[in-house]
Structures are given as structure tokens and as C-alpha cells.
PDB file of N, CA and C in Angstrom:
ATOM      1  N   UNK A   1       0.849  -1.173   0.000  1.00  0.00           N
ATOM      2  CA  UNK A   1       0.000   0.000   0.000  1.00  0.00           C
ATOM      3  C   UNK A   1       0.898   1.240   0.000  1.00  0.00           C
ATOM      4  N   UNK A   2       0.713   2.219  -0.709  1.00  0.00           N
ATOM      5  CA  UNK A   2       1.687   3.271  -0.919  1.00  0.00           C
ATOM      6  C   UNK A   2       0.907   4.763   0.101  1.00  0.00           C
ATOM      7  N   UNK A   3       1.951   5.145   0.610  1.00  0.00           N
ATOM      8  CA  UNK A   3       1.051   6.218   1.263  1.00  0.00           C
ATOM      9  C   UNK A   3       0.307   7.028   1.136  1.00  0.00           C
ATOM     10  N   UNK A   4       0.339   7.543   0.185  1.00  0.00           N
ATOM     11  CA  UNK A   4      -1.141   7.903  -0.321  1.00  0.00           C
ATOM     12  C   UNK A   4      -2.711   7.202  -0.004  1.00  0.00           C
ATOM     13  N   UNK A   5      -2.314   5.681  -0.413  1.00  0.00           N
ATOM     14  CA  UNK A   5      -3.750   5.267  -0.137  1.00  0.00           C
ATOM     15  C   UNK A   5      -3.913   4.895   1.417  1.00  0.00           C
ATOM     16  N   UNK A   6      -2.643   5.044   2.401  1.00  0.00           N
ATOM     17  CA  UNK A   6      -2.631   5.086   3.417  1.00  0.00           C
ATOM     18  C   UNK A   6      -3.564   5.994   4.372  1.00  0.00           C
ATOM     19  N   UNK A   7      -3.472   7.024   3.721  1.00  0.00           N
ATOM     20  CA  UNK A   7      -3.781   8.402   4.141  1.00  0.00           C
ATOM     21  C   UNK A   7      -5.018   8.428   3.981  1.00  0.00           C
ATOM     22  N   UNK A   8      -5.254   7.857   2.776  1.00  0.00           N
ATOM     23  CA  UNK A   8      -6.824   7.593   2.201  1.00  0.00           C
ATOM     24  C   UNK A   8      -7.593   6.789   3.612  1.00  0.00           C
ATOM     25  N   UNK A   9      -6.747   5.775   3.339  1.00  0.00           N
ATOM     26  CA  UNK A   9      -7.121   4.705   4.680  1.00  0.00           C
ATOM     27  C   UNK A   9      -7.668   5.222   5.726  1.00  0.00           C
ATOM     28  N   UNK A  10      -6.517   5.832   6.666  1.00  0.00           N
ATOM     29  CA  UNK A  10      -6.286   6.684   7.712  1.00  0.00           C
ATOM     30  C   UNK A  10      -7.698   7.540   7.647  1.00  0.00           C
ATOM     31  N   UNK A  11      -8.035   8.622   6.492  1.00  0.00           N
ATOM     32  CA  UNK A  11      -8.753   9.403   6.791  1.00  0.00           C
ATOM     33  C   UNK A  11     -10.415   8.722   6.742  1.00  0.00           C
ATOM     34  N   UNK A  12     -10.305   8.183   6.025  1.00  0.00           N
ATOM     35  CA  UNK A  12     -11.912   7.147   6.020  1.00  0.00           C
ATOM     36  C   UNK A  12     -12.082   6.663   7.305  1.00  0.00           C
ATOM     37  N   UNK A  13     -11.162   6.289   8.033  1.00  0.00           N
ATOM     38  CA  UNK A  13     -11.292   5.501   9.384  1.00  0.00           C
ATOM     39  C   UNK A  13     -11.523   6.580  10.261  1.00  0.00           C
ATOM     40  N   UNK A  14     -10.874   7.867  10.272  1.00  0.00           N
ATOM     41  CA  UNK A  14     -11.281   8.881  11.324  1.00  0.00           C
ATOM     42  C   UNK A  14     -12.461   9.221  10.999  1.00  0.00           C
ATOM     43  N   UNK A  15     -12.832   9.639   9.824  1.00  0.00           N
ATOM     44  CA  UNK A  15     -14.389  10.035   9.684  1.00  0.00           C
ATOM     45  C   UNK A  15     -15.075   9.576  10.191  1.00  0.00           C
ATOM     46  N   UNK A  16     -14.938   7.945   9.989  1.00  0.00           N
ATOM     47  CA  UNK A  16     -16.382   7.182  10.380  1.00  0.00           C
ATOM     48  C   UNK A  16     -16.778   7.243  11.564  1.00  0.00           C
ATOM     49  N   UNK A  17     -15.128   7.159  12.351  1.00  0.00           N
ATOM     50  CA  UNK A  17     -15.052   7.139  13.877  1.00  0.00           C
ATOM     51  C   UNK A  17     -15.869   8.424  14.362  1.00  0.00           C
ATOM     52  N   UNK A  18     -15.660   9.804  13.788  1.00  0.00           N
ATOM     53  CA  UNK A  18     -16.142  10.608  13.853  1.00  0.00           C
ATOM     54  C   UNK A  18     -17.924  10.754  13.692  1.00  0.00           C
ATOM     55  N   UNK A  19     -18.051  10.303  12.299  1.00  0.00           N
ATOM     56  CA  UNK A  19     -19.597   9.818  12.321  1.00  0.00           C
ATOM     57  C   UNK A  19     -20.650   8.745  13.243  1.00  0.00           C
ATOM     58  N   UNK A  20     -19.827   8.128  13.661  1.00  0.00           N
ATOM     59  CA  UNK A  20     -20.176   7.334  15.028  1.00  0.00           C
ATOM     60  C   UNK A  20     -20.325   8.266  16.143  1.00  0.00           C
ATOM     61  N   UNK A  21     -19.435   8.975  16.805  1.00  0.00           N
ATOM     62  CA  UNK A  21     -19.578   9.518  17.604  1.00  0.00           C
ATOM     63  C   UNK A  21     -20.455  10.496  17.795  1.00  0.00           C
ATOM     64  N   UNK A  22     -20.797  11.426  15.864  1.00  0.00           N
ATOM     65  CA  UNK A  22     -22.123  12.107  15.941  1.00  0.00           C
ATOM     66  C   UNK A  22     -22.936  11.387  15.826  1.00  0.00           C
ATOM     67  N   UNK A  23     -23.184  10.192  16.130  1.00  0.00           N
ATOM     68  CA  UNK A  23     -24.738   9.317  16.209  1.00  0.00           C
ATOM     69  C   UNK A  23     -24.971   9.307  17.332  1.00  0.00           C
ATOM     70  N   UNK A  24     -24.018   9.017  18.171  1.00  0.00           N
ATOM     71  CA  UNK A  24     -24.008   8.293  19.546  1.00  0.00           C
ATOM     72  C   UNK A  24     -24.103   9.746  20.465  1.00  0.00           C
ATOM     73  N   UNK A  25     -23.813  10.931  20.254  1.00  0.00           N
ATOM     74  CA  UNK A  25     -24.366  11.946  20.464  1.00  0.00           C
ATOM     75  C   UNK A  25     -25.660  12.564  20.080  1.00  0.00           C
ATOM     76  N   UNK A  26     -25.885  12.466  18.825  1.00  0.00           N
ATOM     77  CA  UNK A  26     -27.419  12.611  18.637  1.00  0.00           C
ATOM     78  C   UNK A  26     -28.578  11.805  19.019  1.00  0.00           C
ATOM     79  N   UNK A  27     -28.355  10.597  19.587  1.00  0.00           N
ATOM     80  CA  UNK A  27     -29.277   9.457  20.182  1.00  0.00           C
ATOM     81  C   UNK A  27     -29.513  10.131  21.928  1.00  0.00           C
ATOM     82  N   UNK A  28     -27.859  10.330  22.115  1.00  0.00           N
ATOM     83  CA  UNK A  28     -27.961  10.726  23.768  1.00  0.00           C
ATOM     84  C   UNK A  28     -29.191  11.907  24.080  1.00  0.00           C
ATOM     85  N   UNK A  29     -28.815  12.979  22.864  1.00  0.00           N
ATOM     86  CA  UNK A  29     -29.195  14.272  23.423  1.00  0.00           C
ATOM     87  C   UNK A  29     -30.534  14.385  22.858  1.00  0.00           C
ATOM     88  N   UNK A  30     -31.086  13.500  22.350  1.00  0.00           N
ATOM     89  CA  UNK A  30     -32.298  13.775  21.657  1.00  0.00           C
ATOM     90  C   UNK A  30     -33.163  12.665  21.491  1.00  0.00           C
ATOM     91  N   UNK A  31     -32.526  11.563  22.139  1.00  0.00           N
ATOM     92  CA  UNK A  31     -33.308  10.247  22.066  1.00  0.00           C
ATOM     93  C   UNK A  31     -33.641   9.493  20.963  1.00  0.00           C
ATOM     94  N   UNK A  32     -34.269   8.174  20.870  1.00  0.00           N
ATOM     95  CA  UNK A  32     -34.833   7.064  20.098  1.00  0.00           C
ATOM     96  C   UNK A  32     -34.753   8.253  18.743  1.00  0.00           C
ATOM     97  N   UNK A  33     -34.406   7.739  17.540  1.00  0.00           N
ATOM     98  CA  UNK A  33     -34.831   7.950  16.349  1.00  0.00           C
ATOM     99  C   UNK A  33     -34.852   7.176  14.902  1.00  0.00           C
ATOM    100  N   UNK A  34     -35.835   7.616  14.548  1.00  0.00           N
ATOM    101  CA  UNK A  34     -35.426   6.667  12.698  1.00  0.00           C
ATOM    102  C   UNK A  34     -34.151   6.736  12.277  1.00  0.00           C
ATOM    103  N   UNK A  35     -34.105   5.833  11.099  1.00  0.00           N
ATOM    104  CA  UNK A  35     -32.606   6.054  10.612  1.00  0.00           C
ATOM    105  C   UNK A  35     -32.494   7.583  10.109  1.00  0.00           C
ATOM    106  N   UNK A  36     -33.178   7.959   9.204  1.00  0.00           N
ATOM    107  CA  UNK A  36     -33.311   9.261   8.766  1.00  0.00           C
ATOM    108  C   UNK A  36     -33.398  10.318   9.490  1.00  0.00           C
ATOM    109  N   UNK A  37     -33.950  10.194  10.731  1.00  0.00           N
ATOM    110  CA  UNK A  37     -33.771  11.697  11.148  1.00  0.00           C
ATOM    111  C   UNK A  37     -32.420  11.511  11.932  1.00  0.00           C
ATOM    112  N   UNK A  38     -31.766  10.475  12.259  1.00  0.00           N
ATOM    113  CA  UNK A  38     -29.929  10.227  12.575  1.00  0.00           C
ATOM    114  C   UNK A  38     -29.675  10.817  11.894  1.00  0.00           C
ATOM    115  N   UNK A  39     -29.882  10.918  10.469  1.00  0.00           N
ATOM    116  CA  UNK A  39     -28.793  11.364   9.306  1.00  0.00           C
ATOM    117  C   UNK A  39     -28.593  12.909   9.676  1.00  0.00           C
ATOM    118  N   UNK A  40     -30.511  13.451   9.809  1.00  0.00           N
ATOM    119  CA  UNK A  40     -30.835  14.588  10.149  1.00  0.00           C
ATOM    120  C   UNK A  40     -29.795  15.432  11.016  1.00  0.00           C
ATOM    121  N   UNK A  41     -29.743  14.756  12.070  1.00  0.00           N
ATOM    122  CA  UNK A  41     -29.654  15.482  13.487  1.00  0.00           C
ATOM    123  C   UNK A  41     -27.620  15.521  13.242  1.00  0.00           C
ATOM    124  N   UNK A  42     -27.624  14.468  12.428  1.00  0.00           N
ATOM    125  CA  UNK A  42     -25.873  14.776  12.165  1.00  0.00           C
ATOM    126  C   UNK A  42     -25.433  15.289  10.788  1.00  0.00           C
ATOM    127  N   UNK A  43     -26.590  16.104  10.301  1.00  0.00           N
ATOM    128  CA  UNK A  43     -25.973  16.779   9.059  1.00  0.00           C
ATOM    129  C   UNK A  43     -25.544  15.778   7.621  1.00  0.00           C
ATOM    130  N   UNK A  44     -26.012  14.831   7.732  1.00  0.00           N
ATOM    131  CA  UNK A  44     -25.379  13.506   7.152  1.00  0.00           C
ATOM    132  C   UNK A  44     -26.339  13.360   5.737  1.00  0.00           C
ATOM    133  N   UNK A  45     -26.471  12.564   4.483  1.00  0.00           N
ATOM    134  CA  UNK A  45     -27.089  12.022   4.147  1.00  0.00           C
ATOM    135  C   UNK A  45     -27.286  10.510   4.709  1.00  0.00           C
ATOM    136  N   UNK A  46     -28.938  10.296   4.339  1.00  0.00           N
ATOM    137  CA  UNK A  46     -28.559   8.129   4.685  1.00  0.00           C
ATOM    138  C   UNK A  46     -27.810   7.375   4.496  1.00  0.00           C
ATOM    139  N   UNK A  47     -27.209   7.326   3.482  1.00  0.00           N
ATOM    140  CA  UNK A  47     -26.259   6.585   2.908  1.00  0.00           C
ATOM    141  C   UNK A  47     -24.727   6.896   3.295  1.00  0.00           C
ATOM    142  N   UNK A  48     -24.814   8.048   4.330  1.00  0.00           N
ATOM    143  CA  UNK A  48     -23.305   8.318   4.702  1.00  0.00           C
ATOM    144  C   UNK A  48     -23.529   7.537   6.244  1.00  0.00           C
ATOM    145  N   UNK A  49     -24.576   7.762   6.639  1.00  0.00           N
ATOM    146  CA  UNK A  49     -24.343   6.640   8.244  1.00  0.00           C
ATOM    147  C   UNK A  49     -25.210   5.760   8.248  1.00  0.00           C
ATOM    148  N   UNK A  50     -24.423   4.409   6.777  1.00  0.00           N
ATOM    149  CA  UNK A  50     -25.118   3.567   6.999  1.00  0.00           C
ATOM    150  C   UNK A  50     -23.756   2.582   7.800  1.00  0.00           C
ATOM    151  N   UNK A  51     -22.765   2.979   6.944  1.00  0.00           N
ATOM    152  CA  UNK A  51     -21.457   2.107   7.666  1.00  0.00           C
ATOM    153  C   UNK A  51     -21.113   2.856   9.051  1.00  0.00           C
ATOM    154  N   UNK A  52     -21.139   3.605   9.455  1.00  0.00           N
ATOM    155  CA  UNK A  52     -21.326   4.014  11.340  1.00  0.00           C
ATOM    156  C   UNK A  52     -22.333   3.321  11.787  1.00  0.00           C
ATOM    157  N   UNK A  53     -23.451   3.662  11.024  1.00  0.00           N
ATOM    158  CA  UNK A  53     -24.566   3.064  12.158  1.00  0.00           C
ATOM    159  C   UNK A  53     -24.555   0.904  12.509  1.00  0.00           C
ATOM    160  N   UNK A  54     -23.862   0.451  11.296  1.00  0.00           N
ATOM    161  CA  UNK A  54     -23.678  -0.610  11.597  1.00  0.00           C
ATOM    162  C   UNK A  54     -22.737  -1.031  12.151  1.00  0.00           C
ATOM    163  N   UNK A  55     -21.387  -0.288  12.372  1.00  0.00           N
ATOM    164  CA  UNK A  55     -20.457  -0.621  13.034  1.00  0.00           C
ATOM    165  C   UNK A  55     -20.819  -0.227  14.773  1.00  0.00           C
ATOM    166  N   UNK A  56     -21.954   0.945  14.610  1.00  0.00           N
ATOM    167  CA  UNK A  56     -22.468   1.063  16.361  1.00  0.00           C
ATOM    168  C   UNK A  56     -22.909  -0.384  16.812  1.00  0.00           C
ATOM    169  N   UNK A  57     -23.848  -0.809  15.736  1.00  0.00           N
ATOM    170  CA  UNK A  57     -24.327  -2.269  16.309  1.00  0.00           C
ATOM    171  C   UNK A  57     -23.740  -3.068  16.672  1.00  0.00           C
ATOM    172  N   UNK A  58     -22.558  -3.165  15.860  1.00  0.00           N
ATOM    173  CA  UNK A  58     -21.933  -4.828  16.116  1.00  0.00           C
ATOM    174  C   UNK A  58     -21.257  -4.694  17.149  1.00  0.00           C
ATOM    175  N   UNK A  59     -21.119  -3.129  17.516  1.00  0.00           N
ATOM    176  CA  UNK A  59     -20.370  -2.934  18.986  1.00  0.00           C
ATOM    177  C   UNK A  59     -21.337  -3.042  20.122  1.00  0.00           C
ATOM    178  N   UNK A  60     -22.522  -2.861  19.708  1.00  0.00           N
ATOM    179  CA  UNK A  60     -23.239  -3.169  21.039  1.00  0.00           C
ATOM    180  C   UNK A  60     -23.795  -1.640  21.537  1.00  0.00           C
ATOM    181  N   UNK A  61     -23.607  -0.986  20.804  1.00  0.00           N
ATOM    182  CA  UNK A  61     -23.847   0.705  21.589  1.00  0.00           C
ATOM    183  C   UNK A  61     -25.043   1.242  20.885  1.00  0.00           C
ATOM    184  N   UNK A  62     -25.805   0.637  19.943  1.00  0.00           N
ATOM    185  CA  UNK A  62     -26.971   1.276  19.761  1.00  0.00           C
ATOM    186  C   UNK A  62     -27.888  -0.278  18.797  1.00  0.00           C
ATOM    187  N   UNK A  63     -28.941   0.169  19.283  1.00  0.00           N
ATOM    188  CA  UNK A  63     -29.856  -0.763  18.767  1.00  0.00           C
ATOM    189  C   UNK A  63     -31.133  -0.706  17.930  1.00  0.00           C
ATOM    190  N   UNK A  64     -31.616  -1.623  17.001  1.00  0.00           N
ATOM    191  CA  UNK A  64     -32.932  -1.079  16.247  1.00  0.00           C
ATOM    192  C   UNK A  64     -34.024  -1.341  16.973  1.00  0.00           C
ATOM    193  N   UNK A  65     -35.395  -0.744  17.212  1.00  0.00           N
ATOM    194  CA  UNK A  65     -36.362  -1.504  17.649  1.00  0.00           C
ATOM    195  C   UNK A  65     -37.329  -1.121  16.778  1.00  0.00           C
ATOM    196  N   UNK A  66     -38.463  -2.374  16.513  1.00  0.00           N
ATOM    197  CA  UNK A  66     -39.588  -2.356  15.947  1.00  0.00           C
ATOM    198  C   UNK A  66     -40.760  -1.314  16.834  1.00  0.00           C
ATOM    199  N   UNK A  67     -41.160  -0.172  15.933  1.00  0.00           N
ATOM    200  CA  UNK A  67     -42.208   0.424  16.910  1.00  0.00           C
ATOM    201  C   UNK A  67     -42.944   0.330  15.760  1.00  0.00           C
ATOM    202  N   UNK A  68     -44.498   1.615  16.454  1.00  0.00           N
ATOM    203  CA  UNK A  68     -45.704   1.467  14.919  1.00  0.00           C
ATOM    204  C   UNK A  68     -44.742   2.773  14.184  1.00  0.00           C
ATOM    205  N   UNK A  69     -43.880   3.593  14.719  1.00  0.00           N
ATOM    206  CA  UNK A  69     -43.826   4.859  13.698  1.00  0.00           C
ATOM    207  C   UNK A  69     -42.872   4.423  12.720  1.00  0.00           C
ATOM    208  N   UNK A  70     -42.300   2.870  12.961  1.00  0.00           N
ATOM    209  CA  UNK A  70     -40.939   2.535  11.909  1.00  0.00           C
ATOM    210  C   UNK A  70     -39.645   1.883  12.634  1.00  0.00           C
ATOM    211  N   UNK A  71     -38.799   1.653  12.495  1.00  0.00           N
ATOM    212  CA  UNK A  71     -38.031   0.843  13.226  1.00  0.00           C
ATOM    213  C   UNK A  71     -36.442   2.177  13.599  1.00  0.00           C
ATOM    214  N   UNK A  72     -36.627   2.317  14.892  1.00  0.00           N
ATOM    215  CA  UNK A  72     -36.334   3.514  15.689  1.00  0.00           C
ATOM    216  C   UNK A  72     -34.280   2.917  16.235  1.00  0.00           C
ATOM    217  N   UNK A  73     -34.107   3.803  15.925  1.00  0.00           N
ATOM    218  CA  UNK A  73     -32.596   3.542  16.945  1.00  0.00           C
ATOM    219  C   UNK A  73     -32.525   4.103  18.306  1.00  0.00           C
ATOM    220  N   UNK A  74     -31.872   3.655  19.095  1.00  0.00           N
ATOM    221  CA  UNK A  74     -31.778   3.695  20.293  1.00  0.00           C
ATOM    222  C   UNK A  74     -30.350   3.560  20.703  1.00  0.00           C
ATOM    223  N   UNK A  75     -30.035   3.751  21.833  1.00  0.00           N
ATOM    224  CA  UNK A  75     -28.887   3.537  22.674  1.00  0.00           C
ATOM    225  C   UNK A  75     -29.129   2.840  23.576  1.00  0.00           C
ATOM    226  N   UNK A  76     -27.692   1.658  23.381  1.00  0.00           N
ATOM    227  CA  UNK A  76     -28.189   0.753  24.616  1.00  0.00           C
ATOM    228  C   UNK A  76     -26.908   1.484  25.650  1.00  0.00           C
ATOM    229  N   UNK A  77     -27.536   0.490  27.094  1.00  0.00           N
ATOM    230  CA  UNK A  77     -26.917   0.608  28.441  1.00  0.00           C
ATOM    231  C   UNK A  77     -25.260   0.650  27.663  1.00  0.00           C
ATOM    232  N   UNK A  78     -24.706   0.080  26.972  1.00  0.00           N
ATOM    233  CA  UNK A  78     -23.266   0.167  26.899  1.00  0.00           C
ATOM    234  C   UNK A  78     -22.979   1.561  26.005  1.00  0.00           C
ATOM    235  N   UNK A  79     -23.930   1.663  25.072  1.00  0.00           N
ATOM    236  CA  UNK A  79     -24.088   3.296  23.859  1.00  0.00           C
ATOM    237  C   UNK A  79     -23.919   4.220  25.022  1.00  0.00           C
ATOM    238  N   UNK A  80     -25.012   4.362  26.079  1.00  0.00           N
ATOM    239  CA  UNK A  80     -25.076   5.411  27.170  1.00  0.00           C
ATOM    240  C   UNK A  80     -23.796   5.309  28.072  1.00  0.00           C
ATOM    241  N   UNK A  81     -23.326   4.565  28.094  1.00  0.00           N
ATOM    242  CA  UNK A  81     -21.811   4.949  29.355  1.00  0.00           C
ATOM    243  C   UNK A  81     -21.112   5.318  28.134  1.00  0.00           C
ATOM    244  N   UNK A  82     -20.536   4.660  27.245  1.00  0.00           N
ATOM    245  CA  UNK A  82     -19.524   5.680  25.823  1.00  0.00           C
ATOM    246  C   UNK A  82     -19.708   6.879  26.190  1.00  0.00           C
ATOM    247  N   UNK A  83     -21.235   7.617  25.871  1.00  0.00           N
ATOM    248  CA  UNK A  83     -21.452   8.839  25.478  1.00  0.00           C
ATOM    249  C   UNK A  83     -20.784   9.649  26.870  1.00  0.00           C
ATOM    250  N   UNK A  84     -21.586   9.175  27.896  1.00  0.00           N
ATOM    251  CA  UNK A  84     -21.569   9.885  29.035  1.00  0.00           C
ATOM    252  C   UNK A  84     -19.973   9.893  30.098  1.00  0.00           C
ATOM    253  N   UNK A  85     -19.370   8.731  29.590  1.00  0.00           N
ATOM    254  CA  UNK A  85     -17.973   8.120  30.109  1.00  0.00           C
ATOM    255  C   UNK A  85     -18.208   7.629  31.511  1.00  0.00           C
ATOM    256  N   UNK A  86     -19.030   6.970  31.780  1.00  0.00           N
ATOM    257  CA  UNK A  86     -19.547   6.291  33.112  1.00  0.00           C
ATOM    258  C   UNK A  86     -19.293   4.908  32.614  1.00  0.00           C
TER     259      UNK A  86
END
């Protein structure tokens, strides 16, 4: 890999990290939401936090649930100590 695409690397990985962290902040401070208004509340299109929002999952820090308004994200008990550092 030549450094260039290193950098490439490098910077895709901070973003996302970054885009994670505006999820996991916009869930805290504003509670349960659709995927779409996530995107909303972080300035995002859908399709830019679809790879954050699945890497929140597999970590365990935010979750989908079935409601009647659509299937809502949430923060779980481990999402809420991240945010809060408890």
C-alpha cells in the first residue's frame, strides 16, 4: 500500500469514527430515532451513516427496535456509558 492510499485509509477511518460519535451523540441528546432523522440530526445524508450506524451495532452501543412509527434507533446501556464516560 503506498502512502497515499494510506492516508486515504487513515482518513476514512477517522471520519467514520467521527460519524459514530455524531450518532451516539445525537441518540444521547435527543433520544430514540429513525434512521433518517440520525442522518438529520448529524448533518449527514442516509447513505453516509449507513457504515457508522452498523459498526455502532456490532459494537453493542446502539440498537434497532420495531415500533408502529418505523423501526427507531436507540442507545443501549453500553451506547449510554460511551457517550456519558460512566
Amino acid at each position: 500500500m503506498s502512502n497515499d492510499e494510506e492516508m486515504t485509509a487513515q482518513d476514512a477511518n477517522r471520519e467514520t469514527e467521527e460519524q459514530e460519535t455524531s450518532i451516539l451523540e445525537a441518540l444521547y441528546k435527543k433520544g430514540p430515532a429513525l434512521p433518517i432523522e440520525v442522518a438529520v440530526r448529524t448533518y449527514s445524508f442516509p447513505e453516509d451513516i449507513a457504515t457508522p450506524l452498523a459498526n455502532l451495532e456490532q459494537k453493542g452501543l446502539v440498537e434497532r427496535q420495531q415500533m408502529k412509527t418505523g423501526e427507531m434507533l436507540v442507545l443501549t446501556k453500553k451506547g449510554y456509558k460511551q457517550v456519558t464516560g460512566m
